[in-house]
C-alpha atoms as a PDB file:
ATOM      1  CA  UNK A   1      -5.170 -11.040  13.554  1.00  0.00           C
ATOM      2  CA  UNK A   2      -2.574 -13.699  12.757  1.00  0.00           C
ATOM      3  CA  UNK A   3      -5.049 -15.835  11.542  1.00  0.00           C
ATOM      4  CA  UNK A   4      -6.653 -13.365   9.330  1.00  0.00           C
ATOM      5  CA  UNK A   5      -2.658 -12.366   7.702  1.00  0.00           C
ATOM      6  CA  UNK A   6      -2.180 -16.183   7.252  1.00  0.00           C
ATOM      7  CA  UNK A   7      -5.101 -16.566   4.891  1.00  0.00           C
ATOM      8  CA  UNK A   8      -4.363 -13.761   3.191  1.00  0.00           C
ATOM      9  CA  UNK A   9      -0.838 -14.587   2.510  1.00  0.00           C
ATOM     10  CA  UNK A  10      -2.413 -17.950   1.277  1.00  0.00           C
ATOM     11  CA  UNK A  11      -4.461 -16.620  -1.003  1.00  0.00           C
ATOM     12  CA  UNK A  12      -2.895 -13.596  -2.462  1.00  0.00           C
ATOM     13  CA  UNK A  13      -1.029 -13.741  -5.894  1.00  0.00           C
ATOM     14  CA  UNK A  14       2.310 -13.345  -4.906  1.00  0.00           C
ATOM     15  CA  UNK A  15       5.816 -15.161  -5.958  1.00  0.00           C
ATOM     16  CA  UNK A  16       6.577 -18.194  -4.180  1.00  0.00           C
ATOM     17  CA  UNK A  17       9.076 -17.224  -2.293  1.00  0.00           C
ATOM     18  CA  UNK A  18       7.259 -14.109  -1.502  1.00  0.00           C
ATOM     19  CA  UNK A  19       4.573 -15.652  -0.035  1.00  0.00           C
ATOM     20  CA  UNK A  20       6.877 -18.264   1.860  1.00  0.00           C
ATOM     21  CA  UNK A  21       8.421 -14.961   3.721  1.00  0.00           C
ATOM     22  CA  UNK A  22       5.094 -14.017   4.491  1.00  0.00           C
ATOM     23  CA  UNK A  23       4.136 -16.878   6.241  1.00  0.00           C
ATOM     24  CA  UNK A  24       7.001 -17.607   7.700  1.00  0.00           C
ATOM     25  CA  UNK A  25       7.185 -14.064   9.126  1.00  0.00           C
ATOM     26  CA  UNK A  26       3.575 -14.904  10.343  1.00  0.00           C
ATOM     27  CA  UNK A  27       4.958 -17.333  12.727  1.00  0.00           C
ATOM     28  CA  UNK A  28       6.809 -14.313  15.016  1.00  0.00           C
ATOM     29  CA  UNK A  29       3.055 -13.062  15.666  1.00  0.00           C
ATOM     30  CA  UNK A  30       4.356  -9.581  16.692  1.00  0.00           C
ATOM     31  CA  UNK A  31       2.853  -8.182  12.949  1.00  0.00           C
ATOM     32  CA  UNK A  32       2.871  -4.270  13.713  1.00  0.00           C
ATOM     33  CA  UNK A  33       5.401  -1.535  13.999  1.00  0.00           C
ATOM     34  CA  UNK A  34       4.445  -1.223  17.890  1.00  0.00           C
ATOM     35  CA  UNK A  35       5.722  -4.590  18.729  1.00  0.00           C
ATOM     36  CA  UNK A  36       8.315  -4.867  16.242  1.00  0.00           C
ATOM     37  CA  UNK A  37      10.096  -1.812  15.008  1.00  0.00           C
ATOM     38  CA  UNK A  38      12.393  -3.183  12.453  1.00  0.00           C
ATOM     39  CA  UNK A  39      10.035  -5.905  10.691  1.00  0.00           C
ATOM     40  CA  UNK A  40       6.640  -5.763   9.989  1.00  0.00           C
ATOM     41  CA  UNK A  41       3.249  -5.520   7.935  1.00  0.00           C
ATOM     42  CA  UNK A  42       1.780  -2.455   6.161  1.00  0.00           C
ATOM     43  CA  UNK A  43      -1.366  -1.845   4.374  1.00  0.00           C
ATOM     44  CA  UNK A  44      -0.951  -0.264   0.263  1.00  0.00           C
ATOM     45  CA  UNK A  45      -3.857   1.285  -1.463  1.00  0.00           C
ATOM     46  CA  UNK A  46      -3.555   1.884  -4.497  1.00  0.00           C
ATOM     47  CA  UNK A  47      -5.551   4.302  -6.374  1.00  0.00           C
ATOM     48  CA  UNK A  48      -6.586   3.864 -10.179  1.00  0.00           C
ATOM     49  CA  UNK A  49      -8.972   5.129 -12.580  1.00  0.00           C
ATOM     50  CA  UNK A  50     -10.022   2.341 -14.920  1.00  0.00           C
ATOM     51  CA  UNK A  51     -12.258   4.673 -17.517  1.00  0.00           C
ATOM     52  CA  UNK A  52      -8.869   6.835 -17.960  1.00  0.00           C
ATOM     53  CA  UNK A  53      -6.582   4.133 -17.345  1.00  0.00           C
ATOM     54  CA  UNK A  54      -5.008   6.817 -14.339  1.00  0.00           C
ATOM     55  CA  UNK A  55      -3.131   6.008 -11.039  1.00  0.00           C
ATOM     56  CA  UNK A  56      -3.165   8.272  -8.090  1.00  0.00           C
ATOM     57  CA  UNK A  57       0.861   8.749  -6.425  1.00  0.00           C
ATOM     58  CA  UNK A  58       2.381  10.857  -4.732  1.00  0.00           C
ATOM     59  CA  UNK A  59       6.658  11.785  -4.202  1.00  0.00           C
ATOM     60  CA  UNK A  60       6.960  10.007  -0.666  1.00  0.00           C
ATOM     61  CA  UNK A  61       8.675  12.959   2.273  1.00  0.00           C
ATOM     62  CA  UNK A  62      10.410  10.054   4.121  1.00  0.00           C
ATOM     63  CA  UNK A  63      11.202   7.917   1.405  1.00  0.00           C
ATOM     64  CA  UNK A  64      11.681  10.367  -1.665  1.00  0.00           C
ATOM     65  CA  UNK A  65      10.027   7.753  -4.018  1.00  0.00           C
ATOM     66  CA  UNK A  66       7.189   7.796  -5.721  1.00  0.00           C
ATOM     67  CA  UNK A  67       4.695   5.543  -4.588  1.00  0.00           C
ATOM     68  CA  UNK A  68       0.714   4.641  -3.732  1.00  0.00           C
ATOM     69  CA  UNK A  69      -0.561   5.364   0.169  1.00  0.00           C
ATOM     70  CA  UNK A  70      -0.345   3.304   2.803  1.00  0.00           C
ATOM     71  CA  UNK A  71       1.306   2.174   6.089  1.00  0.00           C
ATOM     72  CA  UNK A  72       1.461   0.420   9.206  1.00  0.00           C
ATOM     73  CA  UNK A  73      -0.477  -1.893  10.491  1.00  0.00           C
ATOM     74  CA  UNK A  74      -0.792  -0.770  14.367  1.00  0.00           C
ATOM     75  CA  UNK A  75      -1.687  -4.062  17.110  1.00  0.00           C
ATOM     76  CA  UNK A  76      -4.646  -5.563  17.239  1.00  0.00           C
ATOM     77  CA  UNK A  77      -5.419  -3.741  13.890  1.00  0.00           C
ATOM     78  CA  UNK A  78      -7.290  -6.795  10.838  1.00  0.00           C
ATOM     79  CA  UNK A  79      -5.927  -5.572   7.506  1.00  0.00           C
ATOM     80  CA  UNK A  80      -9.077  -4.096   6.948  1.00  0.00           C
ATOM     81  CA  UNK A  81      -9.245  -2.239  10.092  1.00  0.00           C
ATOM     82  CA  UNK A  82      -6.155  -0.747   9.056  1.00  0.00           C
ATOM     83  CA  UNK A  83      -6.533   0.486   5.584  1.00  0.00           C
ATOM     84  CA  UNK A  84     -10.266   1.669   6.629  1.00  0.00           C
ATOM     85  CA  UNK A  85      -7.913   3.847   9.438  1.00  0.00           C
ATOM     86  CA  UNK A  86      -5.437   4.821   6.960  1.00  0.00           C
ATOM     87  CA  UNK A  87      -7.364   6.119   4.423  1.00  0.00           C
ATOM     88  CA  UNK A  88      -8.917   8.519   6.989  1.00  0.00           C
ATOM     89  CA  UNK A  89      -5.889   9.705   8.034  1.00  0.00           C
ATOM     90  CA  UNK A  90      -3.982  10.166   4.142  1.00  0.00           C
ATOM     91  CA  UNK A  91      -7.143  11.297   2.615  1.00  0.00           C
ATOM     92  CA  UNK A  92      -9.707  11.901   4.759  1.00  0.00           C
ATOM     93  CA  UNK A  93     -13.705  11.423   5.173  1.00  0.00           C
ATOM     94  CA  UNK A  94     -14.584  13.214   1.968  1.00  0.00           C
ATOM     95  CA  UNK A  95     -13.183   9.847   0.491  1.00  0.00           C
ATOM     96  CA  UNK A  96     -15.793   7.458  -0.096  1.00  0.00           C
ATOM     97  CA  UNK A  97     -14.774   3.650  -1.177  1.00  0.00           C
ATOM     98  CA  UNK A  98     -16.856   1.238  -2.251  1.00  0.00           C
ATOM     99  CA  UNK A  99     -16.901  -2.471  -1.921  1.00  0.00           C
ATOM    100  CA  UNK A 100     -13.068  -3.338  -0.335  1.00  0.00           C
ATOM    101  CA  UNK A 101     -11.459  -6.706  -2.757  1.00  0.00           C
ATOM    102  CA  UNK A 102      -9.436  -8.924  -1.114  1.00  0.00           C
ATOM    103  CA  UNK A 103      -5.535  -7.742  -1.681  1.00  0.00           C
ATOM    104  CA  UNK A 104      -4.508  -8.437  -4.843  1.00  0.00           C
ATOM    105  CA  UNK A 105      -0.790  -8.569  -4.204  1.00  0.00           C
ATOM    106  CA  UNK A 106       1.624  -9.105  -1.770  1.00  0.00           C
ATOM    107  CA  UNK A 107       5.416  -7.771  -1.915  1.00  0.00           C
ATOM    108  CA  UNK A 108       8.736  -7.165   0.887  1.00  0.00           C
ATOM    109  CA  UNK A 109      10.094  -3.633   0.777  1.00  0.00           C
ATOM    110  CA  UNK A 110      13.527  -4.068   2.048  1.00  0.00           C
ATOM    111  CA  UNK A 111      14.248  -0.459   3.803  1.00  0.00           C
ATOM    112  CA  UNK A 112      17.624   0.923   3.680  1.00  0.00           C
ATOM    113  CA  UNK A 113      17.094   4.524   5.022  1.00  0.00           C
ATOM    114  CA  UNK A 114      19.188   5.911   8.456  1.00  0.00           C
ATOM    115  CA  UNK A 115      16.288   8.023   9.642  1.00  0.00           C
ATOM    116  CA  UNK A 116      13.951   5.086   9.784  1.00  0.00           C
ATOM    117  CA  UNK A 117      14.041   2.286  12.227  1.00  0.00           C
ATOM    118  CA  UNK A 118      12.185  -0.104   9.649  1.00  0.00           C
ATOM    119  CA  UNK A 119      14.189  -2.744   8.019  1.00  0.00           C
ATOM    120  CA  UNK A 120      11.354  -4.800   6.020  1.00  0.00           C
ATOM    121  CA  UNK A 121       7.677  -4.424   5.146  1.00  0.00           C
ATOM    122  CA  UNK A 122       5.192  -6.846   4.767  1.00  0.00           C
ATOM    123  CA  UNK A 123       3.205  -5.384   1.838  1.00  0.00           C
ATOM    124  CA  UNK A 124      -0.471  -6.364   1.436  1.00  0.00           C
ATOM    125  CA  UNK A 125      -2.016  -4.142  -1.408  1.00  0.00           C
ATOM    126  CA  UNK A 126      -5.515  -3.300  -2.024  1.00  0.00           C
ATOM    127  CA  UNK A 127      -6.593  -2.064  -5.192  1.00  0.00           C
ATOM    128  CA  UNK A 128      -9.088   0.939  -5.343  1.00  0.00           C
ATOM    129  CA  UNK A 129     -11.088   2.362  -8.130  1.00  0.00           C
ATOM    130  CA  UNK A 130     -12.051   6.102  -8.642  1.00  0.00           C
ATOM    131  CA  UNK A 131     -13.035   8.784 -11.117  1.00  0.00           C
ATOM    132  CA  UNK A 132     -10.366  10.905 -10.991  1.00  0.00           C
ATOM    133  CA  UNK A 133     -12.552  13.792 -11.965  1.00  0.00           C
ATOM    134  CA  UNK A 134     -14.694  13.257  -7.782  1.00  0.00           C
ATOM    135  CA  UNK A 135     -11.875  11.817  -6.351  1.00  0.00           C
ATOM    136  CA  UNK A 136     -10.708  14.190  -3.674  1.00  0.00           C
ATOM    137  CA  UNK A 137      -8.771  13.247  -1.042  1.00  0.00           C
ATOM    138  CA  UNK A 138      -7.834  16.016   1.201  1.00  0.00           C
ATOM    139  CA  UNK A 139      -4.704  18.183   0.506  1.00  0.00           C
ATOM    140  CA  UNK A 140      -3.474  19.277   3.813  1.00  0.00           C
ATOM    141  CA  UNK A 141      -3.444  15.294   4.833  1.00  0.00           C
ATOM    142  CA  UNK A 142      -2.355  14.155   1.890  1.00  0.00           C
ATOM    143  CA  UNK A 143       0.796  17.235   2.565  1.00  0.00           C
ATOM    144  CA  UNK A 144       1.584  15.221   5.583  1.00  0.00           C
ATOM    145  CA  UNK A 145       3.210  12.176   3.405  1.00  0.00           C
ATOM    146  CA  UNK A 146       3.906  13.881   0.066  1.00  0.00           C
ATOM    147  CA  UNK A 147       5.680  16.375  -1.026  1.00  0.00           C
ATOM    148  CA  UNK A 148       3.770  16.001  -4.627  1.00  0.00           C
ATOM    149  CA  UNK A 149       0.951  13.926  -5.738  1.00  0.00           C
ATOM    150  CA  UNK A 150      -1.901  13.380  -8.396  1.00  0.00           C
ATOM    151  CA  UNK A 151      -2.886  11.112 -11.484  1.00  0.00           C
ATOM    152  CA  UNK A 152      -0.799   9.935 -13.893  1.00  0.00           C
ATOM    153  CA  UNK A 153      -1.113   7.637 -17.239  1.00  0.00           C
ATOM    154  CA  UNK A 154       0.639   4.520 -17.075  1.00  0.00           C
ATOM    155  CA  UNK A 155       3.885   5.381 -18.754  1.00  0.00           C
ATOM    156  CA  UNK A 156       4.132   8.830 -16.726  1.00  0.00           C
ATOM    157  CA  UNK A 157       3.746   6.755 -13.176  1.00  0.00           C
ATOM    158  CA  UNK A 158       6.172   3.926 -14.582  1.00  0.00           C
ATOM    159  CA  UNK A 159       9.355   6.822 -15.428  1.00  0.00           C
ATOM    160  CA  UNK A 160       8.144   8.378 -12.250  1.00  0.00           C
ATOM    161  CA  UNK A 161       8.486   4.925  -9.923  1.00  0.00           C
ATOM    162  CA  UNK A 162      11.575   3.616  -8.814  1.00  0.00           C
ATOM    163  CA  UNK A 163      10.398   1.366  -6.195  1.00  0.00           C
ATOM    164  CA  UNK A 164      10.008  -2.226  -7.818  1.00  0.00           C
ATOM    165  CA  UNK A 165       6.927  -3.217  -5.504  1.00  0.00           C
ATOM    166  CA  UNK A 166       5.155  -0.076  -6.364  1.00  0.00           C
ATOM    167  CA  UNK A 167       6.045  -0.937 -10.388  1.00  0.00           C
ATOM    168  CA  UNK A 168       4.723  -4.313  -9.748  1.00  0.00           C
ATOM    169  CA  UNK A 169       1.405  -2.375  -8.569  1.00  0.00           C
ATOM    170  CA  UNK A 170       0.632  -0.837 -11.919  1.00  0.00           C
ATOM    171  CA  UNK A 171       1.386  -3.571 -13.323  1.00  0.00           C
ATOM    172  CA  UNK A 172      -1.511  -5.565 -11.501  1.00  0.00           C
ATOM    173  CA  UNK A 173      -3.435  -2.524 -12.395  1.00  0.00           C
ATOM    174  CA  UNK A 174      -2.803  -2.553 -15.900  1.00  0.00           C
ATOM    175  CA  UNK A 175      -3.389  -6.081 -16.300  1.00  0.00           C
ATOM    176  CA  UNK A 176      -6.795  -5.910 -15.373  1.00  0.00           C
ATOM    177  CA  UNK A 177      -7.552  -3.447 -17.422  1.00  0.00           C
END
């Protein structure tokens, strides 16, 4: 799994000293929340629509920010593994993805919250495209992380987002559109 992280974190855009975290991090092997609490990696996906120039967020119940799914990545898990398993469980089977890109961005979320025993995230974002119009992820899952979700235009999701990383998201979005 390790192994897998480290050439991802070598070959994902990130900044420099983003990427130097990352592999630095990747020399304390324990990588998921189950054998390190306070620092570890999670999985993004990030949902856009690139015929209506739309991405999918939701208004986070932990966090209170707006952001794109994901989360941890449990042991043993490959990055793949674990967005294939976290997709079922934030939207469910009715989801179908296509062809999975290699990430396409890699950020730190420093967490300062009291009810969470996370102190940093290892971001690896994946980049998904859908027409909004079949995309239907299902609502009593998606309840379960958000207290509000759905598609928004650029501009809406950017005075929506407060979270840098998740700004830095559309912006990888919007740039290859």
């Amino acid at each position: 799994m390790t192994r897998e992280l480290n050439e991802i974190a070598k070959i994902t855009p990130a900044e420099p000293a983003i990427k130097a975290a990352f592999l630095d991090r990747l020399n304390n092997k324990a990588v998921s929340r189950d054998e390190n609490k306070l620092t570890h990696f999670c999985i993004y996906f990030a949902a856009y629509d690139p015929d209506k120039q739309l991405v999918f967020i939701g208004r986070h119940i932990k966090s209170g920010l707006w952001l794109f799914n994901g989360g941890h990545l449990d042991k043993n898990e490959s990055a793949v593994q674990a967005l294939k398993r976290e997709i079922g469980e934030e939207w469910g089977g009715s989801v179908k993805i296509g062809t999975i890109d290699t990430p396409r961005l890699l950020t730190i979320t420093l967490i300062d919250n009291p009810i969470q025993p996370c102190k940093t995230h290892f971001d690896i974002w994946y980049f998904l495209a859908f027409d909004s119009r079949s995309f239907n992820p299902d609502p009593n899952l998606l309840a379960k992380e958000f207290h509000e979700w759905g598609w928004y235009d650029f501009s809406q999701a950017q005075s929506l987002v407060k979270d840098k990383n998740t700004l830095a998201a559309i912006g990888v979005i919007e740039e290859q559109l």
